[in-house]
Protein backbone atom coordinates (compact mmCIF):
# COMPACT_ATOMS: atom_id res chain seq x y z
CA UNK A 1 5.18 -13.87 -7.55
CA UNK A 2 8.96 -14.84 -7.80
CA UNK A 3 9.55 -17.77 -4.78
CA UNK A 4 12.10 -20.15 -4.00
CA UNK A 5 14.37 -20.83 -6.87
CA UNK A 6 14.08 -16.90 -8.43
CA UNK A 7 16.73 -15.71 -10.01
CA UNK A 8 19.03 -13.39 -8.49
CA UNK A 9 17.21 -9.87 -8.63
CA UNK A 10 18.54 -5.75 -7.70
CA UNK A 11 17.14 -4.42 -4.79
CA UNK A 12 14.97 -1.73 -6.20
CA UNK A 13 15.24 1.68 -4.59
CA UNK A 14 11.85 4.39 -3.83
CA UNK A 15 12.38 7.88 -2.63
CA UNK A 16 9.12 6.70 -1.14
CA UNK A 17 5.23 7.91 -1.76
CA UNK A 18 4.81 11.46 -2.72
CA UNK A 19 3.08 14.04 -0.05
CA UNK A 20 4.26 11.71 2.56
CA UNK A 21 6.50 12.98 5.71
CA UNK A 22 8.78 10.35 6.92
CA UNK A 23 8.80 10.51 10.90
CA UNK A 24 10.25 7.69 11.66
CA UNK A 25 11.70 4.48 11.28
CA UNK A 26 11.28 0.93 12.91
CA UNK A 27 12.85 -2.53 11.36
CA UNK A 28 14.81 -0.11 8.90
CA UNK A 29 11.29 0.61 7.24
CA UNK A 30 10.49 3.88 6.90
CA UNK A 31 7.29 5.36 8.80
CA UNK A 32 5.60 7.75 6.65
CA UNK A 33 2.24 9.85 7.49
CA UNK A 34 0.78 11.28 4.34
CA UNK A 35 -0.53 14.84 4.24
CA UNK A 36 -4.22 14.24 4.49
CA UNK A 37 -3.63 12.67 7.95
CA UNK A 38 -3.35 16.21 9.44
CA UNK A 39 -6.79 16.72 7.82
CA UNK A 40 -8.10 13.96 10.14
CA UNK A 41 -6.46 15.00 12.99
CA UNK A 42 -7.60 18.90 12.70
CA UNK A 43 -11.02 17.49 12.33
CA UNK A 44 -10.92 15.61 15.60
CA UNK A 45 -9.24 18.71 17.01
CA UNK A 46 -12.01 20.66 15.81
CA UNK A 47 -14.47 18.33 17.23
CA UNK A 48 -13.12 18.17 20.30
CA UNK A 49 -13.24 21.79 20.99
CA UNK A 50 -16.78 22.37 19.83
CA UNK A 51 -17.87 19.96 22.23
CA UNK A 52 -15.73 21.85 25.05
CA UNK A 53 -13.85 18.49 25.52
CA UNK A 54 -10.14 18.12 26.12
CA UNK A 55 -8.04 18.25 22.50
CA UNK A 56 -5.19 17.24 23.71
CA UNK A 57 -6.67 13.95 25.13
CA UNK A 58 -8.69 13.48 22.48
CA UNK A 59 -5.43 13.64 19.57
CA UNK A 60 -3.75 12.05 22.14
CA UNK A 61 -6.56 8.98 21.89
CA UNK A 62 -6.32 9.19 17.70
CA UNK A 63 -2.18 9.20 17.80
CA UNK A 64 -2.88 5.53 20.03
CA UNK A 65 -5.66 4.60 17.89
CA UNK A 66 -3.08 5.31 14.58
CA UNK A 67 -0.02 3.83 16.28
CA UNK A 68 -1.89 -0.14 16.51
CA UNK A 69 -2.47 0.42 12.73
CA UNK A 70 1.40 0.99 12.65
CA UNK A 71 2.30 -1.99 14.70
CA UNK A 72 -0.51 -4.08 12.20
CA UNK A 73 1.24 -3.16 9.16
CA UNK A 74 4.56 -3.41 11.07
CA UNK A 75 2.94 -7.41 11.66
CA UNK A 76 2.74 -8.16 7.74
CA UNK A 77 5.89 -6.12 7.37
CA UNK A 78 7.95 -8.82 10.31
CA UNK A 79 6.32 -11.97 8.38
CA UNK A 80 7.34 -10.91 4.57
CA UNK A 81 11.05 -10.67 6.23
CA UNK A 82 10.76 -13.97 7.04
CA UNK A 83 10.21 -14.76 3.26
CA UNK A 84 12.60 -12.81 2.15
CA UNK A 85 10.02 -9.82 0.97
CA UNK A 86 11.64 -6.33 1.99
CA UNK A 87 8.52 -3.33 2.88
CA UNK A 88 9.83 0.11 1.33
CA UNK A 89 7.75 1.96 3.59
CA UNK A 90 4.62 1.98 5.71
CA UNK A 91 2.22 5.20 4.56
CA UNK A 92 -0.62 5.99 6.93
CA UNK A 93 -3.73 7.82 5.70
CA UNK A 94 -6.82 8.95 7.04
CA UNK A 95 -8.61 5.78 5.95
CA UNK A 96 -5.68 3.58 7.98
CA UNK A 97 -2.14 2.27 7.14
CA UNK A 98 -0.21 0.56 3.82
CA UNK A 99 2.29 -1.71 4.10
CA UNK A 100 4.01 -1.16 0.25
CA UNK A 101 6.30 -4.55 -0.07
CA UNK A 102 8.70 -5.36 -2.87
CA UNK A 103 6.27 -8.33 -3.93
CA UNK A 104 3.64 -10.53 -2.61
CA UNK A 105 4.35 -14.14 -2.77
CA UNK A 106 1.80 -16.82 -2.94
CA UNK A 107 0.10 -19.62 -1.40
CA UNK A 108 0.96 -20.32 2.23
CA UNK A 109 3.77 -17.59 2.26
CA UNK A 110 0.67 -14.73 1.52
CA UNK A 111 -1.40 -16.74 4.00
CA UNK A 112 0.81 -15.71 6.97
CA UNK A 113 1.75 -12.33 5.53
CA UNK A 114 -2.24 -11.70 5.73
CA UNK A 115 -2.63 -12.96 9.15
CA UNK A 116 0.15 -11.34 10.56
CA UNK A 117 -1.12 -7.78 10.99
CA UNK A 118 -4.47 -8.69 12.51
CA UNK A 119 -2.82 -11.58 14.85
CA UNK A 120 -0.93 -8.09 16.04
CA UNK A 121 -4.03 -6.59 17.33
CA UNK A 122 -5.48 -9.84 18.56
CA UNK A 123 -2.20 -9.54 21.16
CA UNK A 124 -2.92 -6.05 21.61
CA UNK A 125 -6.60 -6.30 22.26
CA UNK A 126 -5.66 -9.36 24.54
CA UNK A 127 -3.26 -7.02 26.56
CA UNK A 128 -6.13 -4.42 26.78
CA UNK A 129 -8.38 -7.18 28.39
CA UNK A 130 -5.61 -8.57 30.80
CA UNK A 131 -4.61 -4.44 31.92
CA UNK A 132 -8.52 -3.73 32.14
CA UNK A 133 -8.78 -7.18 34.33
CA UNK A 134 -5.60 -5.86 36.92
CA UNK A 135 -7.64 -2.86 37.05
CA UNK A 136 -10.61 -4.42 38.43
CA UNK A 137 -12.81 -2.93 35.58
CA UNK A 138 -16.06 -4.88 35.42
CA UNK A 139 -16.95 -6.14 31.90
CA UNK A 140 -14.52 -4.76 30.02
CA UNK A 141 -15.51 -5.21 26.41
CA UNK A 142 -19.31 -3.58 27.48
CA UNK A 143 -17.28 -0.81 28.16
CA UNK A 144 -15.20 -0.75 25.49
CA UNK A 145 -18.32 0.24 23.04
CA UNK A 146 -17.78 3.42 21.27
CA UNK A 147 -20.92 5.13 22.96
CA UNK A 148 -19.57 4.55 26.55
CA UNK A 149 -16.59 7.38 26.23
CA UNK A 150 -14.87 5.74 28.86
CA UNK A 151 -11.04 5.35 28.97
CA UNK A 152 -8.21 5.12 26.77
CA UNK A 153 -7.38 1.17 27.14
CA UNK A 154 -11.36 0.45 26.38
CA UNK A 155 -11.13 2.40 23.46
CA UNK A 156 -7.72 0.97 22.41
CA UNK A 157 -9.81 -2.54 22.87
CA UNK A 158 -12.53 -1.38 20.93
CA UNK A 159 -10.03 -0.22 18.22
CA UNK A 160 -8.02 -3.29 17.99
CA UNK A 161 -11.52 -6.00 17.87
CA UNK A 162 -12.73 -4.13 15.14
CA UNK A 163 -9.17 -3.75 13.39
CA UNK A 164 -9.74 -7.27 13.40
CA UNK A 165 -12.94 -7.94 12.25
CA UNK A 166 -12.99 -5.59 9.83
CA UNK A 167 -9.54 -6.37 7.76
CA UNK A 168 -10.90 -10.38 7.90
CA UNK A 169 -13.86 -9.08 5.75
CA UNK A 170 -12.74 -11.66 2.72
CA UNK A 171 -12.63 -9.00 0.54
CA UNK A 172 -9.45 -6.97 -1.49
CA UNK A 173 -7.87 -5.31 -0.32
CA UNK A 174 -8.38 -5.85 2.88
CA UNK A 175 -6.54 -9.22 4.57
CA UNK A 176 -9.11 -11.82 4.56
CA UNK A 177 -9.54 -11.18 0.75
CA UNK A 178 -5.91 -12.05 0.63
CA UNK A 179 -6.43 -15.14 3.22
CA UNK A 180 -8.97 -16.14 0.63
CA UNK A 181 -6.76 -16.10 -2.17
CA UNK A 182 -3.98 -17.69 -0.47
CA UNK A 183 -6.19 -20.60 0.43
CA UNK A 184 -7.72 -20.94 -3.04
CA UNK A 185 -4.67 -20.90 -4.66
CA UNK A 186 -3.04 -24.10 -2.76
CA UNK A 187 -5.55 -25.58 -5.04
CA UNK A 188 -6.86 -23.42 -7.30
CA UNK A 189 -3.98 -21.53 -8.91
CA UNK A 190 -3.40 -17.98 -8.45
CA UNK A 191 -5.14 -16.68 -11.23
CA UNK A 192 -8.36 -18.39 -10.95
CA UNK A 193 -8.27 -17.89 -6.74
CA UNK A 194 -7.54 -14.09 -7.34
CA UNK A 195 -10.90 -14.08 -9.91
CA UNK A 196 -13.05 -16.27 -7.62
CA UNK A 197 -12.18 -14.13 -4.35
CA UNK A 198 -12.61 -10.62 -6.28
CA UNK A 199 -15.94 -11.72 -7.50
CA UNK A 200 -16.99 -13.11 -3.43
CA UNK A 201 -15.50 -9.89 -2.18
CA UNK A 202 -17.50 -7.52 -4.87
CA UNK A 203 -20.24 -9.29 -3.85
CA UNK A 204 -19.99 -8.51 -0.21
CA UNK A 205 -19.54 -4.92 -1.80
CA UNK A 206 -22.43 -4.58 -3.45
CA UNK A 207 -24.28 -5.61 -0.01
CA UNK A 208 -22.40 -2.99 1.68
CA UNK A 209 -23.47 -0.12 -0.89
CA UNK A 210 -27.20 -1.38 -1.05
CA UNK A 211 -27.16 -1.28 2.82
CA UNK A 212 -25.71 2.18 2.66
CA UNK A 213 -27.94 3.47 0.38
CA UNK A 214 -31.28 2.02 2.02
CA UNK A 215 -30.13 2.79 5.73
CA UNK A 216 -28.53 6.24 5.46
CA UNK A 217 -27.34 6.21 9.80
CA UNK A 218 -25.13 3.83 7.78
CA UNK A 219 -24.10 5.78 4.86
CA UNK A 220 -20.61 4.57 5.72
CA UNK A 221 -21.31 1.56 4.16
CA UNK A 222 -21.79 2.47 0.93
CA UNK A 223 -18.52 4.37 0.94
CA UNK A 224 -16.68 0.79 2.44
CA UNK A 225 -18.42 -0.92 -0.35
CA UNK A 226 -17.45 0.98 -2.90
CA UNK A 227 -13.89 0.83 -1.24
CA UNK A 228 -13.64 -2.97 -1.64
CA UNK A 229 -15.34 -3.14 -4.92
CA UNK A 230 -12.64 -1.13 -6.93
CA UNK A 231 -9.61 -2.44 -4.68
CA UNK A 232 -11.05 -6.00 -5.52
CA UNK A 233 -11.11 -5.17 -9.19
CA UNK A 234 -7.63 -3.61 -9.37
CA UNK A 235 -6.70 -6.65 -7.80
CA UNK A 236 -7.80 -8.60 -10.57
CA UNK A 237 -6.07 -6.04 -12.94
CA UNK A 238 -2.61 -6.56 -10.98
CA UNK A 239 -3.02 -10.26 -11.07
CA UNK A 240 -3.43 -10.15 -14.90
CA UNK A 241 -0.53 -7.59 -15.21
CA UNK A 242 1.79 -10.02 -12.68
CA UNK A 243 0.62 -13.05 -14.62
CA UNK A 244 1.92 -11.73 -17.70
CA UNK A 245 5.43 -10.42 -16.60
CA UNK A 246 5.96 -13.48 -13.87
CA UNK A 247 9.91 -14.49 -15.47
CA UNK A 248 10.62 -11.71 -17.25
CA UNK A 249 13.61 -8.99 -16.50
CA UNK A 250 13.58 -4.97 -16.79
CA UNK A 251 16.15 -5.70 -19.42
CA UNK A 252 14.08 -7.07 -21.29
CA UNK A 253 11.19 -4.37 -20.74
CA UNK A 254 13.36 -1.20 -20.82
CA UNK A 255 13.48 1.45 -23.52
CA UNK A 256 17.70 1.92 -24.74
CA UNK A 257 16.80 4.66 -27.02
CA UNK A 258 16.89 7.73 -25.87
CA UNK A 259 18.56 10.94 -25.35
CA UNK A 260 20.49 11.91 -21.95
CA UNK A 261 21.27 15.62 -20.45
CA UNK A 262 23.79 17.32 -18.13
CA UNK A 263 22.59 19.21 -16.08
CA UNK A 264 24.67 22.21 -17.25
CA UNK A 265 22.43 21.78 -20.74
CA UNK A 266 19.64 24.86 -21.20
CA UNK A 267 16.08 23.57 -22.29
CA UNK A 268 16.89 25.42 -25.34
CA UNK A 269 19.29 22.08 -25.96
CA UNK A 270 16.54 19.56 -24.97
CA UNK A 271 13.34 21.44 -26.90
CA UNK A 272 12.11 18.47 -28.69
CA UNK A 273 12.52 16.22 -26.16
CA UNK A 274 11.28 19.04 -22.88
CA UNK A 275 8.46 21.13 -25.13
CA UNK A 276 6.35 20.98 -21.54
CA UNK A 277 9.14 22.15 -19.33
CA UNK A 278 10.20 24.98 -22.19
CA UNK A 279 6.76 26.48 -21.87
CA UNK A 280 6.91 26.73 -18.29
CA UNK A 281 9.84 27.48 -17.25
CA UNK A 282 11.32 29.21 -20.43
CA UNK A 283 14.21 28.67 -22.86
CA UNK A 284 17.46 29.70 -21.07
CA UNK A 285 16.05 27.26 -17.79
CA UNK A 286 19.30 24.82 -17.04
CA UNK A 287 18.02 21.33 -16.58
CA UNK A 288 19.27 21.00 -13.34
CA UNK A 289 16.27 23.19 -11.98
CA UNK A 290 13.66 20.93 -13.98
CA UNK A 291 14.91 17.35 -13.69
CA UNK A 292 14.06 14.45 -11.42
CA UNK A 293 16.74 14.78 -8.20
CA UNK A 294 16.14 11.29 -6.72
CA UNK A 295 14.93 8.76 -9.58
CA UNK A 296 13.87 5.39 -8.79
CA UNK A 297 16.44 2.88 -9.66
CA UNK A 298 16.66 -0.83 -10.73
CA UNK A 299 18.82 -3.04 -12.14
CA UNK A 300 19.04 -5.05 -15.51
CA UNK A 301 17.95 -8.14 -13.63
CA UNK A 302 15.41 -6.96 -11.24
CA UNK A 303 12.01 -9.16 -12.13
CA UNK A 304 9.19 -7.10 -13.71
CA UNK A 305 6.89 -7.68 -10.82
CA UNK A 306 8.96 -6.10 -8.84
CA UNK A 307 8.94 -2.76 -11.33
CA UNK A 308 5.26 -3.13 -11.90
CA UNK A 309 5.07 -3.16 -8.17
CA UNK A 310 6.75 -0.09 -8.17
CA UNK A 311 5.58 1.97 -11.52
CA UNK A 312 1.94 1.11 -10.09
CA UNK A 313 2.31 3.33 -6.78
CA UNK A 314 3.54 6.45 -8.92
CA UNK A 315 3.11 6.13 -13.24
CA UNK A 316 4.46 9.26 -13.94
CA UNK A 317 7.67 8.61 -12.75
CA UNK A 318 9.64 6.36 -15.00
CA UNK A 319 12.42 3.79 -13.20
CA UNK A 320 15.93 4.08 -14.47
CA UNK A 321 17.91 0.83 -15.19
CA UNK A 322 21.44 1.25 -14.14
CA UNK A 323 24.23 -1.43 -13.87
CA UNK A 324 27.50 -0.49 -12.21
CA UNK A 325 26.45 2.73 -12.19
CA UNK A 326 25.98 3.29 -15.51
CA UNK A 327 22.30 3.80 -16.81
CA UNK A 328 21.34 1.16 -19.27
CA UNK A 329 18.06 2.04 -20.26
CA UNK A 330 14.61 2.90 -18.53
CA UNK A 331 10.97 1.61 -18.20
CA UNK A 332 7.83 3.70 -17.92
CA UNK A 333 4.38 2.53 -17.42
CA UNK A 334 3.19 3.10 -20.65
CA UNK A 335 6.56 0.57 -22.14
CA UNK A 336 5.52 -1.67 -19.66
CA UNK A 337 2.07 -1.61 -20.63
CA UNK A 338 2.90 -2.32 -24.17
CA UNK A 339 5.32 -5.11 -23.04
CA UNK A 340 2.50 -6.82 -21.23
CA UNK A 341 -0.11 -6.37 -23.83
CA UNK A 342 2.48 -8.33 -26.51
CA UNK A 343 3.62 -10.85 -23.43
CA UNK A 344 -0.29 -11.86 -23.12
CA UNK A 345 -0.42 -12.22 -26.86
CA UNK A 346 2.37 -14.31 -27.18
CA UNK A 347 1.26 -16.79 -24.55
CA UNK A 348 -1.87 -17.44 -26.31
């Protein structure tokens, strides 16, 4: 993406990710937990019970578990601020945490963005050791197994080795894929190193869902596998789509024609343009009860990765271009889609 020399670019603005509850706020990023995490932690709740065990302890061990993902992402989050990359929010879901930044830049820049979160929980699994060592605990990672169900800090241990281990799997997306990438494309380019690390990271995939399906105690793996092999091909997809728009403006992507409302107008005034919201809501609904409250805003010279960024983590919602507060057109992912499919064609 964009790096040193970019031209001057709007700070794009995101209500944030849809079904997600903001509960915080650390670095000026917003914490978000997305509503499927209460499914995870009634399940443990549940869990917990049936085995007569104490639920509050054992939420109480989850919430720890869930904040080192937080401080992980919060890791990539403190490095990309160092480049000059802003994170929108951090989202946690059942399946761990996502750190959304504005863009990713390459080469060594995405090299230390990548190692950032898991050199987090090498501290933190390095503070568990030293606490466990003041405590007199003998061997301290033997007891940090999972099947001991011994105390909090082994388990926070346990947590934060495997953290590690598992996110430098060099696969997309998790961040030794991206390590991979980053040190391909010092040499490589980062078209070609996206393309060669997808294809070494589906292949790791396809060893994860073979092993899954032969061993089923370790049906998980198939279910990781097939995990890694999608996010490694809409990697590829993203890296085509980025290619194609790297220099280019929303001005130069966004629709200008097109008809505006008040939000006094009746969808009996916008009928043509509203047919879905007229059969729903009926003819004499005002606008104002239909249309988008808090759009998504960027300005005329805000790069296109940066909207594709954006339009990619919710398509339905079109981005409004506005300069000086007054809107000067608008880009939805099917314009942009069209943009990049004549962009690719002309650079044949």
């Amino acid at each position: 993406m964009s790096e040193a020399g970019e031209k001057p670019r709007a700070e794009p603005l995101s209500s944030g990710s849809r079904w997600a509850l903001q509960v915080g706020s650390v670095l000026g990023i917003p914490i978000r937990i997305h509503a499927t995490f209460l499914l995870i932690l009634v399940w443990y709740g549940m869990a917990a019970a049936a085995k007569s065990q104490n639920v509050p302890r054992e939420l109480a061990s989850v919430l720890a578990l869930f904040a080192c993902v937080v401080l992980h992402e919060l890791g990539h989050a403190a490095m990309a601020l160092r480049f000059g990359v802003r994170t929108r929010e951090i989202v946690l879901y059942p399946i761990g945490g996502v750190a959304r930044l504005d863009r990713m830049p390459g080469g060594w820049a995405e090299l230390l963005i990548a190692l950032a979160g898991p050199a987090v929980n090498v501290v933190l699994a390095g503070g568990c050791v030293a606490a466990l060592a003041a405590l007199d605990v003998p061997q301290p990672f033997r007891q940090a197994m999972p099947w001991q169900n011994t105390g909090l800090v082994q388990q926070l241990l346990w947590v934060n080795v495997t953290l590690v281990v598992f996110n430098m799997i060099p696969a997309f997306p998790m961040d030794g894929g991206r390590v991979l990438r980053a040190v391909l494309s010092l040499g490589l380019g980062q078209q070609l190193a996206t393309r060669i690390a997808a294809f070494i990271g589906q292949s790791i995939a396809l060893v994860f869902i073979v092993g899954g399906l032969f061993w089923w105690h370790y049906w998980f793996l198939a279910f990781i596998g097939l995990f890694v092999f999608m996010g490694a091909a809409q990697e590829v997809a993203f890296q085509t789509r980025r290619h194609a728009v790297a220099g280019h403006t929303a001005h130069e992507a966004m629709i200008t024609k097109f008809e505006t409302l008040s939000p006094q107008d009746t969808l009996g005034r916008a009928a043509e343009l509203l047919l879905e919201g007229l059969a729903r809501s009926g003819r004499e609904t005002s606008v104002l009860e239909v249309m988008l409250r808090d759009p998504v805003q960027v300005g005329p010279t805000t790069d296109l990765e940066a909207v594709l960024s954006l339009l990619q983590s919710d398509p339905s919602t079109p981005l409004l271009v506005v300069e000086d507060g007054t809107l000067r057109g608008m880009v939805t992912f099917e314009n942009l889609a069209e943009f990049i499919v004549v962009a690719r064609q002309i650079a044949r």
